[in-house]
Protein backbone atom coordinates (compact mmCIF):
# COMPACT_ATOMS: atom_id res chain seq x y z
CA UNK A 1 114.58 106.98 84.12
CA UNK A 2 111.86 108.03 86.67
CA UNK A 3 113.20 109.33 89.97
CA UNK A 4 112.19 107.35 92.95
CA UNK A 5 110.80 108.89 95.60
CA UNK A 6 111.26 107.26 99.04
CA UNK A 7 108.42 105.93 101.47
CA UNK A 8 110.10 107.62 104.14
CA UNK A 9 109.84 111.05 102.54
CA UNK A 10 105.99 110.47 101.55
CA UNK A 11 105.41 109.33 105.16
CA UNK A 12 107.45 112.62 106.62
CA UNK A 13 105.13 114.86 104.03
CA UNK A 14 101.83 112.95 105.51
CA UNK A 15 102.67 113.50 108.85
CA UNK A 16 103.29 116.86 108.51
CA UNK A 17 100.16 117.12 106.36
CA UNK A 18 98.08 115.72 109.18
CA UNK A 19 99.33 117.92 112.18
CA UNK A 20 99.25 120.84 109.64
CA UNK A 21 102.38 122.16 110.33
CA UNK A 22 102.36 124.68 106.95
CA UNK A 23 106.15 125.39 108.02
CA UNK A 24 106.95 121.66 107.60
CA UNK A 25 104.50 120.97 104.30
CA UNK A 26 106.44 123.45 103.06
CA UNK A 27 109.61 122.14 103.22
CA UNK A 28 108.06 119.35 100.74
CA UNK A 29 106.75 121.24 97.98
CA UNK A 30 107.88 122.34 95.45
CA UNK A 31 107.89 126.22 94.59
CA UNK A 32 106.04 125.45 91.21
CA UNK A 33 103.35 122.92 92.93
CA UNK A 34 100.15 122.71 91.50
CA UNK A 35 97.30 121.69 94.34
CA UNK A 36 93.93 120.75 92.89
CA UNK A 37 91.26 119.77 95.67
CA UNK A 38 88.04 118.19 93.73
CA UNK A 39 84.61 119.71 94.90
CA UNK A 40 82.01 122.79 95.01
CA UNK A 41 84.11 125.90 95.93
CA UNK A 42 80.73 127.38 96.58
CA UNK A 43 80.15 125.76 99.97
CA UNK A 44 84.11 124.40 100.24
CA UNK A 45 85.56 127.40 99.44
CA UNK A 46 88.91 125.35 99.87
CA UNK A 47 88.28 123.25 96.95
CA UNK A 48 89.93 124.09 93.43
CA UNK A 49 93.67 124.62 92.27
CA UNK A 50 96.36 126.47 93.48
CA UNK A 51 99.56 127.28 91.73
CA UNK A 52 102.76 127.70 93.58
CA UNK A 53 104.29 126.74 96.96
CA UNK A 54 102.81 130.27 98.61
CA UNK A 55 99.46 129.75 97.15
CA UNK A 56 99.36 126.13 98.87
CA UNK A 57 100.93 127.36 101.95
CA UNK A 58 98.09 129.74 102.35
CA UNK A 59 95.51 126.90 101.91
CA UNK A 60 96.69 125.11 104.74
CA UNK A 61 97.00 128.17 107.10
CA UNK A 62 94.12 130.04 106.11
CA UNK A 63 91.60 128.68 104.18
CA UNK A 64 90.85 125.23 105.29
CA UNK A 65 90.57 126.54 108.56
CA UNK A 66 88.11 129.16 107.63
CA UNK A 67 85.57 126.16 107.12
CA UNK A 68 86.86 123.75 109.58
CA UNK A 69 89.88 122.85 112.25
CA UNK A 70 91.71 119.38 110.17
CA UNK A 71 91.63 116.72 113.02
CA UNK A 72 93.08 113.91 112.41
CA UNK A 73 94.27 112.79 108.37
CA UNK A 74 94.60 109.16 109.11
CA UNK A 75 95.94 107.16 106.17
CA UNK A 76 94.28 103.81 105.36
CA UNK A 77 96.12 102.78 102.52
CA UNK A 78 99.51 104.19 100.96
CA UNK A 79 101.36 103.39 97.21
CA UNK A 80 104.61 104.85 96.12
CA UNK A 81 105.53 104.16 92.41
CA UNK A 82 108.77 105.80 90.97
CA UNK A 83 108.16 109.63 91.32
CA UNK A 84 104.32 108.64 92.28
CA UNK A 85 102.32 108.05 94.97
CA UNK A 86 98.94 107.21 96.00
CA UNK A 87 96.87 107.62 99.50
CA UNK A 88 93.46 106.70 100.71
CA UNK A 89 92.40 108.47 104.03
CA UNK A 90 89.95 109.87 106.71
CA UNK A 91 90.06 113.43 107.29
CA UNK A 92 88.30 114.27 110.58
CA UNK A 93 87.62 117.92 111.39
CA UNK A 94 85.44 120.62 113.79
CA UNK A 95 83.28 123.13 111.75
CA UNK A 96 83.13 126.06 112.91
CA UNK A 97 80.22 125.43 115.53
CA UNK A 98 81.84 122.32 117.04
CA UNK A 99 80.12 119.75 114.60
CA UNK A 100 82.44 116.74 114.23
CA UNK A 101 83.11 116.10 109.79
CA UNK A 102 84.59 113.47 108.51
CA UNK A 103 85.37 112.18 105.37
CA UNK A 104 87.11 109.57 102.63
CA UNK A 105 90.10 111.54 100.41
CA UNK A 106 92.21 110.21 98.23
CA UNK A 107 95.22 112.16 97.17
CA UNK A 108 97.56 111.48 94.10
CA UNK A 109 100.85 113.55 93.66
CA UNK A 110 103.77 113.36 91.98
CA UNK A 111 107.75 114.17 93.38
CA UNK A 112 110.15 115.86 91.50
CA UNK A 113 113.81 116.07 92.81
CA UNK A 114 112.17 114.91 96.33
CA UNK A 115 109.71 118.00 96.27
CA UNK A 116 105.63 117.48 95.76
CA UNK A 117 105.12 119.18 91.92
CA UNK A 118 101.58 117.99 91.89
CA UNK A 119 98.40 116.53 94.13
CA UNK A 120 95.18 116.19 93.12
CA UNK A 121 92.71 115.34 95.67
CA UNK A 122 89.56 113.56 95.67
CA UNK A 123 87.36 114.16 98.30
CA UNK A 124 83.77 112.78 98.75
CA UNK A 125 82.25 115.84 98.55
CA UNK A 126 78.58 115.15 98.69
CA UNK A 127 79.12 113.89 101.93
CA UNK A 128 81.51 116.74 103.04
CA UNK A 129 79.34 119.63 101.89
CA UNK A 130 76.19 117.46 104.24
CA UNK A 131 78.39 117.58 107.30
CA UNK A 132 79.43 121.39 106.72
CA UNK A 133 76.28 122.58 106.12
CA UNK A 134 74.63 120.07 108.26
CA UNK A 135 71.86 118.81 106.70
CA UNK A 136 71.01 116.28 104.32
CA UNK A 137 71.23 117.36 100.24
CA UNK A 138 68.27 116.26 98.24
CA UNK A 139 67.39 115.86 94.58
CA UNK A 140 64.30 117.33 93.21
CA UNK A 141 62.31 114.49 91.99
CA UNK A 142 62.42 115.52 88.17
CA UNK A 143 61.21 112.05 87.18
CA UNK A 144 57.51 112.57 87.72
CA UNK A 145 57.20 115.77 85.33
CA UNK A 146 60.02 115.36 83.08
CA UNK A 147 58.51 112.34 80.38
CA UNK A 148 61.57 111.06 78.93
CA UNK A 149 64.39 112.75 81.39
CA UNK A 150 66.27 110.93 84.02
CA UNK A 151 67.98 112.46 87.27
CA UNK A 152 71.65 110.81 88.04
């Protein structure tokens, strides 16, 4: 039988989450966590996995910051299934020359004895690396000298 976690507990981990208070995050994870943030590391240097509870813990104090000051992480939607649960939300942030940022993330994790073993974030990063670098990203028109190829 799956373990349930409890709404309450998800809500106490998202509010600490959104005030980042690392002592209080903490307290949720587990030490074997495994954090995966989806995007370019080379312009969100933030982005990719980390293993472990001290690994994580050092995100949230160090290198998020490093490319902007988190906001507000205001959830729009929430689902808790068994051991599971599911979040939509708007992270709002300063860069680092006062530019506001803002963007939709979705976060998926999993609980294990009433600890977070596992997220996986989804952030949309094309418009989160615009706003950090600030300025617009555009495709090279490959159509018009490629014959047969097609740019997605």
């Amino acid at each position: 039988m799956t373990e349930q976690i409890s709404r309450a507990a998800v809500e106490a981990f998202y509010k600490a989450y959104a005030e980042c208070d690392a002592d209080t995050v903490g307290q949720f994870l587990a030490n074997d966590v495994q954090w995966t943030i989806s995007g370019p590391i080379d312009v969100l240097p933030f982005c990719g996995t980390r293993h472990g509870k001290a690994a994580v813990l050092e995100l949230i104090r160090r290198e998020v910051p490093a490319v902007f000051r988190i906001q507000s992480f205001a959830i729009d939607a929430m689902l808790i299934d068994g051991n599971r649960s599911a979040t939509l939300a708007r992270l709002t942030a300063r860069g680092s020359d006062g530019r506001a940022i803002s963007y939709r993330v979705s976060h998926f994790a999993r609980f294990r004895d009433g600890k977070m073993v596992e997220n996986l974030s989804l952030i949309d990063s094309f418009n989160a690396v615009e706003q950090v670098l600030g300025h617009s990203l555009t495709a090279p028109d490959l159509a018009a000298n490629a014959g047969n190829l097609v740019a997605v």
